[in-house]
N, C-alpha and C. Protein backbone atom coordinates (compact mmCIF):
# COMPACT_ATOMS: atom_id res chain seq x y z
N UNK A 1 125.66 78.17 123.44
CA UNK A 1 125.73 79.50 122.85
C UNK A 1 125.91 79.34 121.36
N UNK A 2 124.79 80.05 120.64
CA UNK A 2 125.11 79.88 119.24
C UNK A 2 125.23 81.37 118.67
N UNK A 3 126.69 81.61 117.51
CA UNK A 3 126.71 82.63 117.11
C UNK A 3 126.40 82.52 115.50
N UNK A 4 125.42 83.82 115.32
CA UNK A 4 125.45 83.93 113.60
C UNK A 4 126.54 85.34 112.91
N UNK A 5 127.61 84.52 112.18
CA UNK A 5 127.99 85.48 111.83
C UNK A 5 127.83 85.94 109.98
N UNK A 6 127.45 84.74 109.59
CA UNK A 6 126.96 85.49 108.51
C UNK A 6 125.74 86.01 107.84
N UNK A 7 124.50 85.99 108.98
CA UNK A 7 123.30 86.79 108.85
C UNK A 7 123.30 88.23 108.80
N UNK A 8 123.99 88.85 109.83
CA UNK A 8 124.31 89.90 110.56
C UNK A 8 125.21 90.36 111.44
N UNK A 9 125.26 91.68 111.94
CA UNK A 9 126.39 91.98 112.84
C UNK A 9 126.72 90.71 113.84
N UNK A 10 128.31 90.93 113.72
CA UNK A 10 128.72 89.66 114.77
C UNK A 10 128.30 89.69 116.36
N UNK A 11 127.54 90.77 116.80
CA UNK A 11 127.07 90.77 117.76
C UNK A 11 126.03 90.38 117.83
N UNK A 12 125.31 89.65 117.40
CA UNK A 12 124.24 89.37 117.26
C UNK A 12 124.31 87.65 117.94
N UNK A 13 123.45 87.11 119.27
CA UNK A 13 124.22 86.05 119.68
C UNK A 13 122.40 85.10 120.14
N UNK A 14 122.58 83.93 119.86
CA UNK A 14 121.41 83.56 120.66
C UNK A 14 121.47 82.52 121.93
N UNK A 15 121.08 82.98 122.66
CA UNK A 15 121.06 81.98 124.05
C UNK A 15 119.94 81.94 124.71
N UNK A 16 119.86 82.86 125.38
CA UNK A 16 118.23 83.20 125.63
C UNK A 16 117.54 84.28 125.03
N UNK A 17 117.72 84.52 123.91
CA UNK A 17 117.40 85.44 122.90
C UNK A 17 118.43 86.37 122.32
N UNK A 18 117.71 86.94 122.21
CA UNK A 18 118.80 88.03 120.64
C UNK A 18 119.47 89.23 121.29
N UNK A 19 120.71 89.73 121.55
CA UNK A 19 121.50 90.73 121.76
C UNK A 19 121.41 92.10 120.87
N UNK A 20 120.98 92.86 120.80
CA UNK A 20 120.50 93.74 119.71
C UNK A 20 121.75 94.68 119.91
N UNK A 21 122.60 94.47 120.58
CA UNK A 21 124.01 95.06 120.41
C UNK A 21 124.52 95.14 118.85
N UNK A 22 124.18 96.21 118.06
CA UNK A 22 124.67 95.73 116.50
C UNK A 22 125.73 96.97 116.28
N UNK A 23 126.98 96.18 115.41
CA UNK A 23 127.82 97.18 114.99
C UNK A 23 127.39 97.91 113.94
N UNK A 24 126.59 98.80 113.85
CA UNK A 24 125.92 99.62 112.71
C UNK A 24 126.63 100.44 112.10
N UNK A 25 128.18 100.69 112.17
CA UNK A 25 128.75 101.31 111.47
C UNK A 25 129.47 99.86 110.17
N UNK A 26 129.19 98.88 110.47
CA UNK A 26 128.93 97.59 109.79
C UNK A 26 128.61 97.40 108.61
N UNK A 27 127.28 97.76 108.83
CA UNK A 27 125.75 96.89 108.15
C UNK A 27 125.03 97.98 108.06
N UNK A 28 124.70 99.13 108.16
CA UNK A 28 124.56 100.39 108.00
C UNK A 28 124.39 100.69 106.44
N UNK A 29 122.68 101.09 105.71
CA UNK A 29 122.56 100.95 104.41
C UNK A 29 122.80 99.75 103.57
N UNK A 30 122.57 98.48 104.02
CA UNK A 30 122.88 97.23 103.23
C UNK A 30 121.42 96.60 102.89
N UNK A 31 120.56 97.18 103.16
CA UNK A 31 119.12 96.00 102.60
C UNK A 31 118.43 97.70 102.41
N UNK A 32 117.65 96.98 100.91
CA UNK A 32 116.60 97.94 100.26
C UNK A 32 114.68 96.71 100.07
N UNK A 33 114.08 97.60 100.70
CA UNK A 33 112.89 97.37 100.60
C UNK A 33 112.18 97.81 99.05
N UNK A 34 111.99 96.49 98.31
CA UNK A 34 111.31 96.88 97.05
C UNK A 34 109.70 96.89 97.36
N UNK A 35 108.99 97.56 96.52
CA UNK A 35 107.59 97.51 96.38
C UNK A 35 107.16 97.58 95.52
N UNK A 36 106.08 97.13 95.12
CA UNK A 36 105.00 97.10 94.13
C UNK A 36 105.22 96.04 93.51
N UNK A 37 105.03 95.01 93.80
CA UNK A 37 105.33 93.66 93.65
C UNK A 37 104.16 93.00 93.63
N UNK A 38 103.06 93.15 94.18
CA UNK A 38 101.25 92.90 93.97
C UNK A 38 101.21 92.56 92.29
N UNK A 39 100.89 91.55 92.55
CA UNK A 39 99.93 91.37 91.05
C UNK A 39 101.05 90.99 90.05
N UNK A 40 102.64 90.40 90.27
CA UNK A 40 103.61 90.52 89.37
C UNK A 40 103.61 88.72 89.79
N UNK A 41 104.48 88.38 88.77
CA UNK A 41 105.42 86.81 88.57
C UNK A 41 105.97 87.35 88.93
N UNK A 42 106.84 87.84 89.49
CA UNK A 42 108.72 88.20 89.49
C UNK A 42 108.90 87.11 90.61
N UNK A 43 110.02 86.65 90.36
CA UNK A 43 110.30 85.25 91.47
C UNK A 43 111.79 85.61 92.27
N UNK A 44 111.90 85.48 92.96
CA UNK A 44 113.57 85.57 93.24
C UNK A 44 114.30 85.42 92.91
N UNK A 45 115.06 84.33 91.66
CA UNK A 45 115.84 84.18 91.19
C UNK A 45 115.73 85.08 89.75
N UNK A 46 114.82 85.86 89.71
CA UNK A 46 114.33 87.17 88.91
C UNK A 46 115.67 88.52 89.60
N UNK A 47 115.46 88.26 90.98
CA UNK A 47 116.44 89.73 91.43
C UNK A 47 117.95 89.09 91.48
N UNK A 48 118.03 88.00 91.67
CA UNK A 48 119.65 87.27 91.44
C UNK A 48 119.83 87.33 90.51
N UNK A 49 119.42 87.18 89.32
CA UNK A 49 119.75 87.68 87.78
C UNK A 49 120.29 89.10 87.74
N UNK A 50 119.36 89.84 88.43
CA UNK A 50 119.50 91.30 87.86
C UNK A 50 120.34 91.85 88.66
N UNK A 51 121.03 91.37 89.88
CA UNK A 51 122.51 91.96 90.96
C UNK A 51 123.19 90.75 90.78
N UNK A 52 123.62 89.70 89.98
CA UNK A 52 124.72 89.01 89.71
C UNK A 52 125.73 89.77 89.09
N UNK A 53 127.20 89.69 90.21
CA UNK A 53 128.39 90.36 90.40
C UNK A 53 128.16 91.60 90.93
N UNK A 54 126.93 92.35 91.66
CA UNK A 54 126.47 93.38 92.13
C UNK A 54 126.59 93.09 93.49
N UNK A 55 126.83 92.20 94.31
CA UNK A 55 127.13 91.95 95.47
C UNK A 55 125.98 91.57 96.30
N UNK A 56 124.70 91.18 95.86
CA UNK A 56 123.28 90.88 96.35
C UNK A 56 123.88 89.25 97.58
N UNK A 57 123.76 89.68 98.70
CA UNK A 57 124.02 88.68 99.85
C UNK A 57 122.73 87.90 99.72
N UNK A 58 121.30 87.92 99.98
CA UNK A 58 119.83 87.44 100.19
C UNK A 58 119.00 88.26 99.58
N UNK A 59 117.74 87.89 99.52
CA UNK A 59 116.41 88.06 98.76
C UNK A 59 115.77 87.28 99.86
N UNK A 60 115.07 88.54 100.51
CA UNK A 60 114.18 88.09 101.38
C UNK A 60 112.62 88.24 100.89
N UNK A 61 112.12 86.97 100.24
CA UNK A 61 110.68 87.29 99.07
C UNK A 61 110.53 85.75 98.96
N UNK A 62 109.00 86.01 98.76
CA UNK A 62 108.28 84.39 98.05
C UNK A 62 107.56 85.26 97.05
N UNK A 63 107.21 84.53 96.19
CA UNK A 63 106.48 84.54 94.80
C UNK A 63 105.03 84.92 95.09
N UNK A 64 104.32 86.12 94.81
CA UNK A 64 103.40 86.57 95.40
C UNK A 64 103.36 87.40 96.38
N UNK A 65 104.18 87.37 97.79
CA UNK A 65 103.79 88.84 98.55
C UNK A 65 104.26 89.90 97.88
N UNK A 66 103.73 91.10 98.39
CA UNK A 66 104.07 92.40 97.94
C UNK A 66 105.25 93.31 98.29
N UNK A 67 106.02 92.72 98.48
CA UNK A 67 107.37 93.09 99.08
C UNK A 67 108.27 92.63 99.62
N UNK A 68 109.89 93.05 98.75
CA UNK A 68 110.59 91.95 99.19
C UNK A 68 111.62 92.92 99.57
N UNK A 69 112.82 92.22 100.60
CA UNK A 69 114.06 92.85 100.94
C UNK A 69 115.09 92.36 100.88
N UNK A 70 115.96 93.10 100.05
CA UNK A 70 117.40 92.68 99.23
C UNK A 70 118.45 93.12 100.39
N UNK A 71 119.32 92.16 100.84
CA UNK A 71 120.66 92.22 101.58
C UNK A 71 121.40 92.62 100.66
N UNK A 72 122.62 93.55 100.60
CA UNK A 72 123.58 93.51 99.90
C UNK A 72 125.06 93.08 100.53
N UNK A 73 126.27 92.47 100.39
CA UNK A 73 127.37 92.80 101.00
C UNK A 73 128.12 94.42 101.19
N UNK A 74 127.77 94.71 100.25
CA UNK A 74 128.52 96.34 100.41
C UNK A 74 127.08 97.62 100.54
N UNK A 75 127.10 98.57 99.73
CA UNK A 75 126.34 99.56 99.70
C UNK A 75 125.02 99.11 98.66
N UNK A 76 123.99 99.45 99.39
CA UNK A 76 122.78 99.23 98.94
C UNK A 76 122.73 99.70 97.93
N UNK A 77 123.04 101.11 97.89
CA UNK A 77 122.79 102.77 96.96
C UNK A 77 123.48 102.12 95.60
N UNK A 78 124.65 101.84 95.67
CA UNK A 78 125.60 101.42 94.63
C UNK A 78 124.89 100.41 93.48
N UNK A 79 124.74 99.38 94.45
CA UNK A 79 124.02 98.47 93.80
C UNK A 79 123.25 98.52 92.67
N UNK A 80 122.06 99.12 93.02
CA UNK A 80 120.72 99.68 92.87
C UNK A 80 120.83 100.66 91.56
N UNK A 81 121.79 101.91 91.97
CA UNK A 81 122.29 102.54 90.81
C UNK A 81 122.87 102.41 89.64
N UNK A 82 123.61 100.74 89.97
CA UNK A 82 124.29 100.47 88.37
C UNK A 82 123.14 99.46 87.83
N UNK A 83 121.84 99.21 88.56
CA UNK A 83 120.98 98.20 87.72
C UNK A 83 120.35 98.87 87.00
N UNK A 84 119.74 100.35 86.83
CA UNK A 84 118.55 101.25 86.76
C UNK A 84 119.00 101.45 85.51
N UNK A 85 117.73 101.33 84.72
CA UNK A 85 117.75 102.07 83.43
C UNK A 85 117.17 103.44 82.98
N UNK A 86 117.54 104.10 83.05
CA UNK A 86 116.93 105.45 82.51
C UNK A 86 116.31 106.29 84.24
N UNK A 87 117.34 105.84 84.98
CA UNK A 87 117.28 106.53 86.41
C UNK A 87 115.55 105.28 86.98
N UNK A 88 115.63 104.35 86.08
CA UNK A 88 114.03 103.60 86.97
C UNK A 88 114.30 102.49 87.14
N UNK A 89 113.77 101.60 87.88
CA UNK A 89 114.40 100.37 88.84
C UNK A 89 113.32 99.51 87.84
N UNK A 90 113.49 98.60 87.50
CA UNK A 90 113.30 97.76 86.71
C UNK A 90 113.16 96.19 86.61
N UNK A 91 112.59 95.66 87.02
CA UNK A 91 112.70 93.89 87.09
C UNK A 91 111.31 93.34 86.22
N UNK A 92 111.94 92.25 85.35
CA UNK A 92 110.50 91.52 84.38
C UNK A 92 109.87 92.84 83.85
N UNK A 93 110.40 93.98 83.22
CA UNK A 93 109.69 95.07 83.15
C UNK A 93 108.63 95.54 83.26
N UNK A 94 108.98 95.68 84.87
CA UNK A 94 107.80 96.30 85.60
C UNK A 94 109.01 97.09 86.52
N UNK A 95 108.34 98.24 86.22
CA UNK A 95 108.85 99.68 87.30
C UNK A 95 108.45 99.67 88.79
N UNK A 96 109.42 98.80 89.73
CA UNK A 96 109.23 98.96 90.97
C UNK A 96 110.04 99.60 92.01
N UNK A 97 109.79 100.15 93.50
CA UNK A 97 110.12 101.29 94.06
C UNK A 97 110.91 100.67 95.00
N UNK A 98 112.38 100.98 95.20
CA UNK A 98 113.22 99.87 96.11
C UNK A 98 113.70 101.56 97.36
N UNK A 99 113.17 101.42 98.68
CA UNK A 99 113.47 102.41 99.55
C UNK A 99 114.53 101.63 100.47
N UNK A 100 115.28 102.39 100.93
CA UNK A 100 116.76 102.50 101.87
C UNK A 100 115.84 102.16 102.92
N UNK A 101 116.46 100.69 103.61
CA UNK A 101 115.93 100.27 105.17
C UNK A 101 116.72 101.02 106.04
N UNK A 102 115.89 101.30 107.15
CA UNK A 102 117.10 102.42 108.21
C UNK A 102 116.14 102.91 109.13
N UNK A 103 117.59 102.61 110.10
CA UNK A 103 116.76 103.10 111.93
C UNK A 103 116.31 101.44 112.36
N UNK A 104 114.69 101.79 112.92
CA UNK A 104 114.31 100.96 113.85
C UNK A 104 113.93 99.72 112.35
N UNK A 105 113.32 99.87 111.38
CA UNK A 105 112.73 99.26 110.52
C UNK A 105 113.92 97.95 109.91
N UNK A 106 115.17 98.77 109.94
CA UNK A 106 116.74 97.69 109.65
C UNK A 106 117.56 97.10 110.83
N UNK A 107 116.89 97.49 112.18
CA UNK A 107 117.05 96.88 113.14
C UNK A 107 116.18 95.76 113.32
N UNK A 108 115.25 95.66 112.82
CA UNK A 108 113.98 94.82 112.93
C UNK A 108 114.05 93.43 112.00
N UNK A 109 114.64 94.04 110.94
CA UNK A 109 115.14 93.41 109.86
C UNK A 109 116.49 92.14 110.42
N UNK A 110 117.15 92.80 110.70
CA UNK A 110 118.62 91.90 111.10
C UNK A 110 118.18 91.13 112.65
N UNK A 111 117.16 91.43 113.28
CA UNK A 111 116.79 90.56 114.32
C UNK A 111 115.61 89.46 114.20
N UNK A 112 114.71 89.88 112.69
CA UNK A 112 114.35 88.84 112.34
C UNK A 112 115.20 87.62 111.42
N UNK A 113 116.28 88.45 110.68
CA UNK A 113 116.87 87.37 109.93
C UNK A 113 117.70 86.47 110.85
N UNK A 114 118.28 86.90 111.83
CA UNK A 114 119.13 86.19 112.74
C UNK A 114 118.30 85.16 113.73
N UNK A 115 116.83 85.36 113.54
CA UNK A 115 115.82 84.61 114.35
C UNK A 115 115.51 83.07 113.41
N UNK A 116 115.19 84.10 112.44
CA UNK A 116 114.95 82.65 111.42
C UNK A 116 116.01 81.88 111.51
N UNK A 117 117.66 82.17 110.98
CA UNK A 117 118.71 81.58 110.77
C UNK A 117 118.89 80.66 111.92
N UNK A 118 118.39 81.03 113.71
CA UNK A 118 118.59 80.08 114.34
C UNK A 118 117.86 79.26 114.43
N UNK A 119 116.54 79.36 113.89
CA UNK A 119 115.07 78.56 113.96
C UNK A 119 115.34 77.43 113.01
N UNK A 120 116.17 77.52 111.58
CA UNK A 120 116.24 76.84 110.78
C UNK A 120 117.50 75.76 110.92
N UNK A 121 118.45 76.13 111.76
CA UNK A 121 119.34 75.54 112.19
C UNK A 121 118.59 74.59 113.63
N UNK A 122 117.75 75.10 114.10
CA UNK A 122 117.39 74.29 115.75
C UNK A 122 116.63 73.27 114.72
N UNK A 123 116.13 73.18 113.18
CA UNK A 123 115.19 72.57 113.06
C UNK A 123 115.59 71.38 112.12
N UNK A 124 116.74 71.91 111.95
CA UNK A 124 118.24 71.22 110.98
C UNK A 124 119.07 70.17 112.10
N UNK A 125 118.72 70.45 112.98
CA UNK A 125 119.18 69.47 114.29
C UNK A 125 118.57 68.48 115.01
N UNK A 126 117.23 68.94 114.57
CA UNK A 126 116.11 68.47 115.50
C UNK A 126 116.03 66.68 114.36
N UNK A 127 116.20 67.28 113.14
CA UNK A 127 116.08 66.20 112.05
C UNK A 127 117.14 65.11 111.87
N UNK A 128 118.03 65.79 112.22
CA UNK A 128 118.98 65.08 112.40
C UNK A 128 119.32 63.81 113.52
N UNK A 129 118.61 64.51 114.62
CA UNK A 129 118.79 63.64 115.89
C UNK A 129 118.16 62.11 115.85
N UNK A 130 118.51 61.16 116.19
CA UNK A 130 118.02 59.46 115.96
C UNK A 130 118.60 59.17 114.70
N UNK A 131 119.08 60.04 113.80
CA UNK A 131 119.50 59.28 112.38
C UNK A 131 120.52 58.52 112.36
N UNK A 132 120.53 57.47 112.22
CA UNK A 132 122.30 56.53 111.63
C UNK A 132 121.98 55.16 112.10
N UNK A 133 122.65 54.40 112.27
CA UNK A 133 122.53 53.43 112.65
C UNK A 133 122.68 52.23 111.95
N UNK A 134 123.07 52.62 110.56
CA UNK A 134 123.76 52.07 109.56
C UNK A 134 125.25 52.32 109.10
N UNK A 135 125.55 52.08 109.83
CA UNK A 135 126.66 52.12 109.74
C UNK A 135 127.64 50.83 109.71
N UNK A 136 127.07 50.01 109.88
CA UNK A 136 127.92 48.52 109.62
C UNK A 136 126.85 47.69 108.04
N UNK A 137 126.88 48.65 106.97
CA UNK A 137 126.49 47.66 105.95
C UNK A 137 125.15 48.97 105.26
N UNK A 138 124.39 49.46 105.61
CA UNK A 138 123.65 50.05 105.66
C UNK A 138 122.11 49.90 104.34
N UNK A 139 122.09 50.22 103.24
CA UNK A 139 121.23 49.46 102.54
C UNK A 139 121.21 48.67 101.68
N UNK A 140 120.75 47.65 101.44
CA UNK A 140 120.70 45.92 101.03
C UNK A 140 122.45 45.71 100.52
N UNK A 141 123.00 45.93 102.23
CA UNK A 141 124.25 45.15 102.22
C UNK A 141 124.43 43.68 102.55
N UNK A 142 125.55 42.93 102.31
CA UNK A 142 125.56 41.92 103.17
C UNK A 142 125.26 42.23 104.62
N UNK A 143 125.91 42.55 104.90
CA UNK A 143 125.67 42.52 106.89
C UNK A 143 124.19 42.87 106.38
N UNK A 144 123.54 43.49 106.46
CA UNK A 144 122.07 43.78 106.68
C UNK A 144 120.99 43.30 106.03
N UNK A 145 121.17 42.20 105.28
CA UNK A 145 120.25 41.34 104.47
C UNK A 145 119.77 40.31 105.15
N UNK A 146 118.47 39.65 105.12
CA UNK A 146 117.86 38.95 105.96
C UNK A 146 117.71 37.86 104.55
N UNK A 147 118.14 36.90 104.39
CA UNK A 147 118.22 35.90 103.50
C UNK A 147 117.29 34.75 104.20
């Protein structure tokens, strides 16, 4: 039984798949869907700049698709509101449109992130397994030198 508790709601469990049991009075308004991101550089460590000490948890984005989705720890709304200049959302100045995830679309959201998180961990294990075996001397030690 593996639990993720810092992806998403602590109900969230994988064994033979995903428990969609979520405490949504939780996690409720915490990720905003930006857009208009087509045709821009903006990189991710572009939106960690611009919510550092704003409480930004993840940046769910690669360099090039057209849309990315920001986790926050607290309130999305908050966030969002103390970055804006002149009431407009702003990154690499370019004016882009960040909408409130909610309902089925932020349910979808927290059951893919909790999918990946275990995929990347089964794959973090998988690499791991056969490794060691140096452990008495390990590279060009005595014990392990062929003279």
């Amino acid at each position: 039984l593996f639990f993720l508790y810092s992806v998403g709601p602590p109900h969230i469990t994988l064994s033979s798949g995903i428990n969609a049991e979520f405490g949504k009075q939780w996690y409720q308004r915490r990720v905003r869907g930006v857009d208009g991101l087509e045709g821009t550089e903006i990189t991710r460590e572009q939106f960690k700049e611009l919510f550092e000490g704003k409480g930004l948890a993840w940046v769910t984005f690669n360099k090039g698709d057209p849309k990315a989705n920001l986790r926050f720890d607290k309130s999305a709304s908050e966030a969002l509101e103390s970055v804006k200049v002149d009431g407009k959302f702003i990154v690499a100045e370019k004016e882009l449109t960040a909408t409130l995830i909610e309902g089925e679309e932020e349910e979808e959201y927290w059951k893919e992130s909790a999918r990946s998180k275990a995929e990347f961990f089964q794959r973090k294990r998988k690499g791991d397994a056969g490794r060691g075996g140096r452990s008495r001397g390990g590279f060009r030690s005595k014990r392990g030198r062929r003279d």
